[in-house]
PDB file of N, CA and C in Angstrom:
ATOM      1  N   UNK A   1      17.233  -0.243   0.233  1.00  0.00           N
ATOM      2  CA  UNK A   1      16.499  -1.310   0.868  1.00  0.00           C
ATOM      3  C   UNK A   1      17.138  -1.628   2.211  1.00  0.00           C
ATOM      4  N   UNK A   2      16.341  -1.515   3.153  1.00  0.00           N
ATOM      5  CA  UNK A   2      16.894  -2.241   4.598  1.00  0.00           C
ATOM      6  C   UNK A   2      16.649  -3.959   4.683  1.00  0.00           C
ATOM      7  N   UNK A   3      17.265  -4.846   5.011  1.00  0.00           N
ATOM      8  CA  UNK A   3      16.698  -5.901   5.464  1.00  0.00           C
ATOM      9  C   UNK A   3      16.979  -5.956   6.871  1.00  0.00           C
ATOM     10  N   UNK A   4      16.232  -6.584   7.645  1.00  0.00           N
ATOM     11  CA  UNK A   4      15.894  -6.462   8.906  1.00  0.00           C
ATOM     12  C   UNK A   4      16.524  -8.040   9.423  1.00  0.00           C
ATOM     13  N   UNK A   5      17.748  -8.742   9.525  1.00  0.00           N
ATOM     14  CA  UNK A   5      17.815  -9.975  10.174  1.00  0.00           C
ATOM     15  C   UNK A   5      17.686 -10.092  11.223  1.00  0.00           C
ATOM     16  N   UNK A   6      16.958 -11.646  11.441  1.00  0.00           N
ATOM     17  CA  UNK A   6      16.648 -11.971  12.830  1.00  0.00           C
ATOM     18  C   UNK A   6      17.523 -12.758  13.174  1.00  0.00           C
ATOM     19  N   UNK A   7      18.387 -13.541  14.050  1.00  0.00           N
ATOM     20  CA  UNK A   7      18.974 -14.252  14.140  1.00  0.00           C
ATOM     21  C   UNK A   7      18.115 -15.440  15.338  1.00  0.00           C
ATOM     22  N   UNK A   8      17.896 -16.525  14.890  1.00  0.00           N
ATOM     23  CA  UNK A   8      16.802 -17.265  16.656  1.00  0.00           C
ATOM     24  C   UNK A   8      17.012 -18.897  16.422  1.00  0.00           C
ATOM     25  N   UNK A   9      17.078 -19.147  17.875  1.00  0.00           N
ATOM     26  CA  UNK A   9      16.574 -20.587  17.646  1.00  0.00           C
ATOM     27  C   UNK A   9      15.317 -20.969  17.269  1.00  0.00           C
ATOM     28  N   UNK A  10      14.388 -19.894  17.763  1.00  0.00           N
ATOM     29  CA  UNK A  10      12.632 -20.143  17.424  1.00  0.00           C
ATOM     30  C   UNK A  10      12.556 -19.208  16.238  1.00  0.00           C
ATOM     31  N   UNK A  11      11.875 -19.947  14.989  1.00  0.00           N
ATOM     32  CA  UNK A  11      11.653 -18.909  14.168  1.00  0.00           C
ATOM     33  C   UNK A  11      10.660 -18.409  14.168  1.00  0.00           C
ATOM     34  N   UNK A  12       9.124 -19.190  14.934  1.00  0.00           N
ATOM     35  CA  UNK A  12       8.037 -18.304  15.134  1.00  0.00           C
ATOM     36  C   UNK A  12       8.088 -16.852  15.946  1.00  0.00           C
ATOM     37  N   UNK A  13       9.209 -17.514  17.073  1.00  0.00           N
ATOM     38  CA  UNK A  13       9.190 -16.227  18.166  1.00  0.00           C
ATOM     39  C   UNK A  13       9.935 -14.593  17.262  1.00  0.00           C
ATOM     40  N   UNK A  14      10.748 -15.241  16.028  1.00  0.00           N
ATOM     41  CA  UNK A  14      11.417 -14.503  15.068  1.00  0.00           C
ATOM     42  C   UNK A  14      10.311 -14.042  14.327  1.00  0.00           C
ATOM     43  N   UNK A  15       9.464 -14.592  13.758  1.00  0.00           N
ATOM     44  CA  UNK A  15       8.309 -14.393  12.513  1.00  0.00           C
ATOM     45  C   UNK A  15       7.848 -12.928  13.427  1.00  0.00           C
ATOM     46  N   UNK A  16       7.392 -13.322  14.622  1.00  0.00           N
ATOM     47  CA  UNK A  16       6.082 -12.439  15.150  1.00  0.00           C
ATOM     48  C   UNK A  16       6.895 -10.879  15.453  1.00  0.00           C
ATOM     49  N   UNK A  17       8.300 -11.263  16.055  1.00  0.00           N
ATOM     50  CA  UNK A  17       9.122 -10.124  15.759  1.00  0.00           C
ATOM     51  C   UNK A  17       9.331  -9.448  15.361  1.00  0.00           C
ATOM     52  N   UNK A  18       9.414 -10.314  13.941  1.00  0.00           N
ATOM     53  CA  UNK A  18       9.729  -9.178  12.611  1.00  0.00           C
ATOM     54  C   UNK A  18       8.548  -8.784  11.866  1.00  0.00           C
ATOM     55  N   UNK A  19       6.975  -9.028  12.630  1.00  0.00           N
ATOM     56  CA  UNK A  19       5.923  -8.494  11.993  1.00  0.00           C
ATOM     57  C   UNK A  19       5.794  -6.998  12.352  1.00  0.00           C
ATOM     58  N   UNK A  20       6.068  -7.291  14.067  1.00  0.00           N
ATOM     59  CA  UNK A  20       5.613  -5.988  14.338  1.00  0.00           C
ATOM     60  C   UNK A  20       7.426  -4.866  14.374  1.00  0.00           C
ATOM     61  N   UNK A  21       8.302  -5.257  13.936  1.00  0.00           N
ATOM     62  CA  UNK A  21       9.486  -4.365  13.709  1.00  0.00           C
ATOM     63  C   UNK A  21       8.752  -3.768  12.211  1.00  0.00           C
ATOM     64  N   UNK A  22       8.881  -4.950  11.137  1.00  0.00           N
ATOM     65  CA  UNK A  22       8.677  -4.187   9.829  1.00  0.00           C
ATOM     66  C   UNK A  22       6.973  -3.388  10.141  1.00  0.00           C
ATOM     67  N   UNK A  23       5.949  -3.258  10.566  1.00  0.00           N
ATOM     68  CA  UNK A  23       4.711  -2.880  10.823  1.00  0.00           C
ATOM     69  C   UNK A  23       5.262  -0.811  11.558  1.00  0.00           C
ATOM     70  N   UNK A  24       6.174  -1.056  12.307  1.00  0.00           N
ATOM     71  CA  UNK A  24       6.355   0.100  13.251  1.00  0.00           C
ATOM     72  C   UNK A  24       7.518   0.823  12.308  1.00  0.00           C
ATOM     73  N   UNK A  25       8.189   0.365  11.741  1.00  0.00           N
ATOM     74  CA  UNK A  25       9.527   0.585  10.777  1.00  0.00           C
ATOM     75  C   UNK A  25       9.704   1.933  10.263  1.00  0.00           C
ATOM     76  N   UNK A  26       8.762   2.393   9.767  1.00  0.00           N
ATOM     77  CA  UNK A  26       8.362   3.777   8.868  1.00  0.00           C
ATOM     78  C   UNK A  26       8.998   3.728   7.809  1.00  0.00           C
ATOM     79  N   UNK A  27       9.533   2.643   7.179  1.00  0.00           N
ATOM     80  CA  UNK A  27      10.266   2.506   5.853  1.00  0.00           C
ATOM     81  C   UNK A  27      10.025   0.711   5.205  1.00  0.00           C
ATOM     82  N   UNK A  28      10.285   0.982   4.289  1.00  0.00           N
ATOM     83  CA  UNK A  28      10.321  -0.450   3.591  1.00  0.00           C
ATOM     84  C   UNK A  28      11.291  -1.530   4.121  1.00  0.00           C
ATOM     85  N   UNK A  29      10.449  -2.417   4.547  1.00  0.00           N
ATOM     86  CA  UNK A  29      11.521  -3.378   5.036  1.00  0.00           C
ATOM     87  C   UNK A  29      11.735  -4.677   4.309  1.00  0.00           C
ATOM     88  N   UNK A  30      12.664  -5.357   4.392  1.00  0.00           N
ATOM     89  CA  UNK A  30      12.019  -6.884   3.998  1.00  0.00           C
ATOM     90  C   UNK A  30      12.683  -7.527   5.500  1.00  0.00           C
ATOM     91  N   UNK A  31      12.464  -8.814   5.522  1.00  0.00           N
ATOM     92  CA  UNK A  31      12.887  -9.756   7.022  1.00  0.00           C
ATOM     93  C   UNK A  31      13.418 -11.398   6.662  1.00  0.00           C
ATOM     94  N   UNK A  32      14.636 -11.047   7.058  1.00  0.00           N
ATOM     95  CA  UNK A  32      15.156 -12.201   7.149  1.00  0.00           C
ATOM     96  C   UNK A  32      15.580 -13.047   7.910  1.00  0.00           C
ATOM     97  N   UNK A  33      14.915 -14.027   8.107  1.00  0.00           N
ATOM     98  CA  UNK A  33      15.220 -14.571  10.027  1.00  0.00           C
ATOM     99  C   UNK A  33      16.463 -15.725   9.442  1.00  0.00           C
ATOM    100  N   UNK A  34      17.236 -15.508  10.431  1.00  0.00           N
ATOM    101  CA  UNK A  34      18.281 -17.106  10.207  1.00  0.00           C
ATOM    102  C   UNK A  34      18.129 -17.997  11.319  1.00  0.00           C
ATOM    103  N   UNK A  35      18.033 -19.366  11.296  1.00  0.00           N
ATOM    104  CA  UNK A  35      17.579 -20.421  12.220  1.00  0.00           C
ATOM    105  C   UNK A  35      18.700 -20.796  12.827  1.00  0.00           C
ATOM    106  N   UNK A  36      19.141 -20.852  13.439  1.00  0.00           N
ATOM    107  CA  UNK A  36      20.406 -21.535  14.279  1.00  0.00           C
ATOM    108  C   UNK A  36      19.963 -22.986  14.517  1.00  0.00           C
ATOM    109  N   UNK A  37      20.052 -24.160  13.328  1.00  0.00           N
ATOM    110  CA  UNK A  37      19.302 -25.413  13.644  1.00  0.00           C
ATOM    111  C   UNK A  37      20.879 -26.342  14.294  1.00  0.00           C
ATOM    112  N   UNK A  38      21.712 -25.271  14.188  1.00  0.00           N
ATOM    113  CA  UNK A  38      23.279 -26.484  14.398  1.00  0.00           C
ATOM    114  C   UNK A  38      23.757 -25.925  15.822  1.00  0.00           C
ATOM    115  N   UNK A  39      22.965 -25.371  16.110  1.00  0.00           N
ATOM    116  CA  UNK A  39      23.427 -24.767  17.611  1.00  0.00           C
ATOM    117  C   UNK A  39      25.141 -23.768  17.516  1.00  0.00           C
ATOM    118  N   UNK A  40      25.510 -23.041  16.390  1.00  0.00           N
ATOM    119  CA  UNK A  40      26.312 -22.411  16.163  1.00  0.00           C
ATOM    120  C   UNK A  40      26.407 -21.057  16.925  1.00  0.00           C
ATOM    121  N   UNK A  41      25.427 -20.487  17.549  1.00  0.00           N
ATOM    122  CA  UNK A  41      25.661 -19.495  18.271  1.00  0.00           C
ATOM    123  C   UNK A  41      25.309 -18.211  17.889  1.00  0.00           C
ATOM    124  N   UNK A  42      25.542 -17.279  18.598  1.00  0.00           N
ATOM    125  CA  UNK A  42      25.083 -16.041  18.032  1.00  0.00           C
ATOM    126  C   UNK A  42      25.708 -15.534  16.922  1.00  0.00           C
ATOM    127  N   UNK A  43      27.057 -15.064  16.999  1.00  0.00           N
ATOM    128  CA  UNK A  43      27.703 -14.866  16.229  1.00  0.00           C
ATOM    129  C   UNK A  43      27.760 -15.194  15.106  1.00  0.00           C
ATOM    130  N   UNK A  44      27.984 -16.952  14.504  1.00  0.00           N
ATOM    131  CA  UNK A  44      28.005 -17.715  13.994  1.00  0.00           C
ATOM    132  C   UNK A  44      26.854 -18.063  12.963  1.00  0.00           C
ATOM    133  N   UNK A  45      25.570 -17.489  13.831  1.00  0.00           N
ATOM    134  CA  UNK A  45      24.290 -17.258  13.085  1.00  0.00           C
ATOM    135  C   UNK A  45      24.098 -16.145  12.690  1.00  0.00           C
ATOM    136  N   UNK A  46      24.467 -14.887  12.936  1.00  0.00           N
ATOM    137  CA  UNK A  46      24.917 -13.796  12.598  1.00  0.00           C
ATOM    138  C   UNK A  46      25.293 -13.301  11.039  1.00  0.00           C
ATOM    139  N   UNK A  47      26.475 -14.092  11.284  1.00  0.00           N
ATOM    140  CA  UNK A  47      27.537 -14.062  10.071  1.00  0.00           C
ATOM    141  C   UNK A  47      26.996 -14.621   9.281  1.00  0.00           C
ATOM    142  N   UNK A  48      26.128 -16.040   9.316  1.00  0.00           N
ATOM    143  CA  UNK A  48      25.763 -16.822   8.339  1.00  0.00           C
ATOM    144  C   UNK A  48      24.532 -15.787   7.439  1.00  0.00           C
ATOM    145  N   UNK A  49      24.190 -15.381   8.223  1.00  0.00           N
ATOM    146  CA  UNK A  49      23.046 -14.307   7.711  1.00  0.00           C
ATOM    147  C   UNK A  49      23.344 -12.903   7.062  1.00  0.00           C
ATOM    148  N   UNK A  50      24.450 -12.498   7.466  1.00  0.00           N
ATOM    149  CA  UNK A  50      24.996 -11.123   6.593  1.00  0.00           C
ATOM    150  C   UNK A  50      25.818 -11.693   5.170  1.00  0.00           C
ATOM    151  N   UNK A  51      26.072 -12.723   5.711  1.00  0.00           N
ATOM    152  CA  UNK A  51      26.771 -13.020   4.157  1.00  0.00           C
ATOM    153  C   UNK A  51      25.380 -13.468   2.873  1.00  0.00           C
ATOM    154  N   UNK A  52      24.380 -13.793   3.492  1.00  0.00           N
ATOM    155  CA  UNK A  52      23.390 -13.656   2.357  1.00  0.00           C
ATOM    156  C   UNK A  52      22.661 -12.203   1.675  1.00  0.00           C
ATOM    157  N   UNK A  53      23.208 -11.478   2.882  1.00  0.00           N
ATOM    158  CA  UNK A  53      22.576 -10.147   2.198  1.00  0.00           C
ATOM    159  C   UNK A  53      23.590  -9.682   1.109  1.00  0.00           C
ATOM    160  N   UNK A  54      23.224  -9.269  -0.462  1.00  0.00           N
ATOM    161  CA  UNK A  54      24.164  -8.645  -0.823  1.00  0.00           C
ATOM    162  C   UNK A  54      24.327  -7.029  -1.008  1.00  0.00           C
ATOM    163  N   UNK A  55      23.236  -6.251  -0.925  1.00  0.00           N
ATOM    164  CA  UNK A  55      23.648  -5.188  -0.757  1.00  0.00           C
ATOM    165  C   UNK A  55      22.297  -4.429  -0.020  1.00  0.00           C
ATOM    166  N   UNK A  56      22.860  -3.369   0.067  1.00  0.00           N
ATOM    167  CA  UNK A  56      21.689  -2.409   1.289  1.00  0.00           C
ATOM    168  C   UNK A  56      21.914  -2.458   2.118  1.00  0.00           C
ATOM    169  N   UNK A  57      21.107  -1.567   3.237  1.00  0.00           N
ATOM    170  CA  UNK A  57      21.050  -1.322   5.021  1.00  0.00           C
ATOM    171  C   UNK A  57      21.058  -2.379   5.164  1.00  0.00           C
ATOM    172  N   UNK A  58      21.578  -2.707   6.157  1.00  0.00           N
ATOM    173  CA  UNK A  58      21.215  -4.253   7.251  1.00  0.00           C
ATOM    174  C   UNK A  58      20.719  -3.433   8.780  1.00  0.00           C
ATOM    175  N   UNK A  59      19.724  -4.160   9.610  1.00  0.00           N
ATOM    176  CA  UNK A  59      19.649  -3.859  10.620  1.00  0.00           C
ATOM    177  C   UNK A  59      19.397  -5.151  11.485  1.00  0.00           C
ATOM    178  N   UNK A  60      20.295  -5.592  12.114  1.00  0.00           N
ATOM    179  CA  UNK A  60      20.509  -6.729  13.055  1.00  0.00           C
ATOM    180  C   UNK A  60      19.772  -6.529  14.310  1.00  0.00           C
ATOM    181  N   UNK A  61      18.454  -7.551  14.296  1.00  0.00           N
ATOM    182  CA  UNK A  61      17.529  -7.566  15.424  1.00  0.00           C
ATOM    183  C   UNK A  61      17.463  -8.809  16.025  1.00  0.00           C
ATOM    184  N   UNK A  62      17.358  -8.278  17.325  1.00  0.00           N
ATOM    185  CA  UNK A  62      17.235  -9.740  18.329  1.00  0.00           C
ATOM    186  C   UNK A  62      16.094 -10.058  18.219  1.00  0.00           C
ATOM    187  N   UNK A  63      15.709 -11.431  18.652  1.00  0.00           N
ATOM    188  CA  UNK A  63      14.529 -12.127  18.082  1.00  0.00           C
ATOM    189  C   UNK A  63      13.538 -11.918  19.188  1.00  0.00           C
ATOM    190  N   UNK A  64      13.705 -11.521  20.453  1.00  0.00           N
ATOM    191  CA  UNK A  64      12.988 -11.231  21.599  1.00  0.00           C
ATOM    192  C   UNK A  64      12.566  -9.839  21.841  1.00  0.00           C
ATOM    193  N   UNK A  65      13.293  -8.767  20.731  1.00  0.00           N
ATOM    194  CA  UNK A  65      12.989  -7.231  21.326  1.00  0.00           C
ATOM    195  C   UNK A  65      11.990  -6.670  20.212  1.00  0.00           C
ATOM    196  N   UNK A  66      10.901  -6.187  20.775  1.00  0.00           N
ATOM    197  CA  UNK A  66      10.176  -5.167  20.496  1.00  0.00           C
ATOM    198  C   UNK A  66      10.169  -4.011  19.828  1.00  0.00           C
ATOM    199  N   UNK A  67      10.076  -2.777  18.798  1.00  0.00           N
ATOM    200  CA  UNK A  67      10.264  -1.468  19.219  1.00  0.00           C
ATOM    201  C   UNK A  67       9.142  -1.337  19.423  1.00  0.00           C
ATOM    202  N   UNK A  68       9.738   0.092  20.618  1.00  0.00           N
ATOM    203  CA  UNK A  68       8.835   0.792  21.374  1.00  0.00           C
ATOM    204  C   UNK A  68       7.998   1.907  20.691  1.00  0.00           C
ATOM    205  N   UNK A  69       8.812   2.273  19.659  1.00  0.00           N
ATOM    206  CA  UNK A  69       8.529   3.893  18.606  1.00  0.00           C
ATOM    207  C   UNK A  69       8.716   3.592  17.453  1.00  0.00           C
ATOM    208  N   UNK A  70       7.374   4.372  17.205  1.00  0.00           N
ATOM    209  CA  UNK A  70       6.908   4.301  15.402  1.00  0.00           C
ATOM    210  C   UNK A  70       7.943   5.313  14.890  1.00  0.00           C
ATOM    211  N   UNK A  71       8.332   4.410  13.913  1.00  0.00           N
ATOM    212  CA  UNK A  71       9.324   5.277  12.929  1.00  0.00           C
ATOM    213  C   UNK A  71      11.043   4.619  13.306  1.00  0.00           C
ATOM    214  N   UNK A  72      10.547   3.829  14.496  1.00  0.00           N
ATOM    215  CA  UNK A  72      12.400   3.715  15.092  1.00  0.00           C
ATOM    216  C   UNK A  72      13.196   3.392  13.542  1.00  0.00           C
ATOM    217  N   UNK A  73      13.091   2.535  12.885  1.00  0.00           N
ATOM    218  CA  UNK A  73      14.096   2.410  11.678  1.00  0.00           C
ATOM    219  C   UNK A  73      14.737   3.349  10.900  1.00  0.00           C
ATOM    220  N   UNK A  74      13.521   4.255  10.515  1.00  0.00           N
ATOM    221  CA  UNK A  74      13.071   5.694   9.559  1.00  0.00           C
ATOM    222  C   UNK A  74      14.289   6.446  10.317  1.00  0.00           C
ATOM    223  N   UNK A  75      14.215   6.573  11.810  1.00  0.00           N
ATOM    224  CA  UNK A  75      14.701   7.783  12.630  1.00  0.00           C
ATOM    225  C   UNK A  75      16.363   7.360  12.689  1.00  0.00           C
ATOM    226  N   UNK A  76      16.669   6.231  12.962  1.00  0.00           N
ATOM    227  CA  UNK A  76      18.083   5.617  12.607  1.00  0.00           C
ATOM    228  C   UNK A  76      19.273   5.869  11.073  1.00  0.00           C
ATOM    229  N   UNK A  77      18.088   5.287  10.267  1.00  0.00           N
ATOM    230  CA  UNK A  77      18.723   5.476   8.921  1.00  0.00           C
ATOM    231  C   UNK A  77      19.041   6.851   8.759  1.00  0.00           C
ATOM    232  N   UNK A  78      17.975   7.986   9.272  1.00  0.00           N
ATOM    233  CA  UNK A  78      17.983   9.496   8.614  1.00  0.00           C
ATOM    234  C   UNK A  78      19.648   9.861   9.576  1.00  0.00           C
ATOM    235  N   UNK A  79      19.788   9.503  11.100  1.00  0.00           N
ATOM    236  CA  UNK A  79      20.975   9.892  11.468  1.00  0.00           C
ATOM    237  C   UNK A  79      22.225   9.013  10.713  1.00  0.00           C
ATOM    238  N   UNK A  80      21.979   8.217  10.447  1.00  0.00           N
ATOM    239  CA  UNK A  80      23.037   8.289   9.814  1.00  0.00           C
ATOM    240  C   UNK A  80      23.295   8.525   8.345  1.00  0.00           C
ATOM    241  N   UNK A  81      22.403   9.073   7.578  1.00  0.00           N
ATOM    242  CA  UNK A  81      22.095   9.445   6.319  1.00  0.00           C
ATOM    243  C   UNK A  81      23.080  11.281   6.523  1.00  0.00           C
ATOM    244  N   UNK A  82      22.509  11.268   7.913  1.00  0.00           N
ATOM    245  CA  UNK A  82      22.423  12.910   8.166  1.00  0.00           C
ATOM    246  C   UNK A  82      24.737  12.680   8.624  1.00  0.00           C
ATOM    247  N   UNK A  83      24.757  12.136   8.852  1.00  0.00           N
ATOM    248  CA  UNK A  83      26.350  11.742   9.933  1.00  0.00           C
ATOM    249  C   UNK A  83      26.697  10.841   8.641  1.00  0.00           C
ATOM    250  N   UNK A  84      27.621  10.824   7.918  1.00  0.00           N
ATOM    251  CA  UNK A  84      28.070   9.663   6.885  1.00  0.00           C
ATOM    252  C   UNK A  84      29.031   8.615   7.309  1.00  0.00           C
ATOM    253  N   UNK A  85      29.899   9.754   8.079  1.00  0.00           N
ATOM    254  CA  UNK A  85      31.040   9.202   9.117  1.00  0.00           C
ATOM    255  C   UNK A  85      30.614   7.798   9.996  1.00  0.00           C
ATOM    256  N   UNK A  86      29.139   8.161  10.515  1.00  0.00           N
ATOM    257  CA  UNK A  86      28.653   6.623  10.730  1.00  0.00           C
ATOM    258  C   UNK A  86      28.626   5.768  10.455  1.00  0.00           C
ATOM    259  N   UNK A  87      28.778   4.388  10.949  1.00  0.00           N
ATOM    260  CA  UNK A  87      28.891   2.870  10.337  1.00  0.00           C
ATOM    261  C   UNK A  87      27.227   1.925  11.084  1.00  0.00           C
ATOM    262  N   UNK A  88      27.277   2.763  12.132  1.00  0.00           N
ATOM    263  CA  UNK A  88      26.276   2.220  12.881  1.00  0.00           C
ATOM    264  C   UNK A  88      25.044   3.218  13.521  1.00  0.00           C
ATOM    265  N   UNK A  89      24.405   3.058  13.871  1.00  0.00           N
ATOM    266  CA  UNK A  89      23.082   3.454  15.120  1.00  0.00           C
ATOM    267  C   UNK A  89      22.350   2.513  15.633  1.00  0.00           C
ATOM    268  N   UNK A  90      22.210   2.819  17.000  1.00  0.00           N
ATOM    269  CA  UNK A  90      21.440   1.591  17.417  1.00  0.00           C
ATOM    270  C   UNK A  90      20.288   3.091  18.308  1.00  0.00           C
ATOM    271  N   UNK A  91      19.356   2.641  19.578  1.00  0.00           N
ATOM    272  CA  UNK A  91      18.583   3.220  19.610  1.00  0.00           C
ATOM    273  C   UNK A  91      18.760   4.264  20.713  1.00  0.00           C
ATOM    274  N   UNK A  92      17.853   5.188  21.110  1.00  0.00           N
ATOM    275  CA  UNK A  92      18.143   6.161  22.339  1.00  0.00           C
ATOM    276  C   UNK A  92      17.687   5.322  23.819  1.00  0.00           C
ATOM    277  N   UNK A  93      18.677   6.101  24.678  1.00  0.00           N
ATOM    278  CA  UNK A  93      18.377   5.348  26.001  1.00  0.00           C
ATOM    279  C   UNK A  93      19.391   4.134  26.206  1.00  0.00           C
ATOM    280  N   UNK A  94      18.668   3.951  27.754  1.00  0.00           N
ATOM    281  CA  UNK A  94      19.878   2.976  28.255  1.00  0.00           C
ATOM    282  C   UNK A  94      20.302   1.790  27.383  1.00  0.00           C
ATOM    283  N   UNK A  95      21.774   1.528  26.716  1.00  0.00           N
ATOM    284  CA  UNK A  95      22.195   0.372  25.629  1.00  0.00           C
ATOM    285  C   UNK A  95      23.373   0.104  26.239  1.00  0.00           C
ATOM    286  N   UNK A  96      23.787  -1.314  26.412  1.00  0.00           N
ATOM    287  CA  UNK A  96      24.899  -1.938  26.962  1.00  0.00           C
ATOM    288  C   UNK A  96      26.000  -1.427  25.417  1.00  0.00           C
TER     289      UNK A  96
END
């Protein structure tokens, strides 16, 4: 199972997010947005949110980004399914 957290101050701008992430996904998702109602920060909202997941993929999404490509989740998990040594993937192209 992947869960998909959102981390946002807006949870609508989070909801609509995570419609069209889990919609484009190519795998089963579920979505879990965390609200930052205490003004704790990114991080802080972050953490509060991985500690509710207890087991499975996690994939940590910003509440403002899009994907661009069908399958982006599908195509992530398989590299690192394919690489074990991996802890992470994030996507192709320019990434800070």
């Amino acid at each position: 199972m992947i869960t998909i957290v959102i981390p946002t101050l807006s949870p609508n701008k989070a909801y609509a997010t995570g419609q069209v992430a889990q919609e484009s996904a190519g795998i089963y998702t579920r979505l879990y947005i965390v609200h930052d109602t205490k003004g704790l920060g990114f991080t802080r909202t972050v953490n509060r949110g991985l500690r509710k997941i207890q087991k499975g993929h996690i994939c940590l999404l910003n509440d403002d980004v899009f994907p661009m490509t069908d399958d982006w989740l599908r195509k992530m998990c398989d590299a690192i399914a394919d690489t074990p040594e991996l802890g992470l993937a994030g996507p192709s192209g320019p990434c800070r």
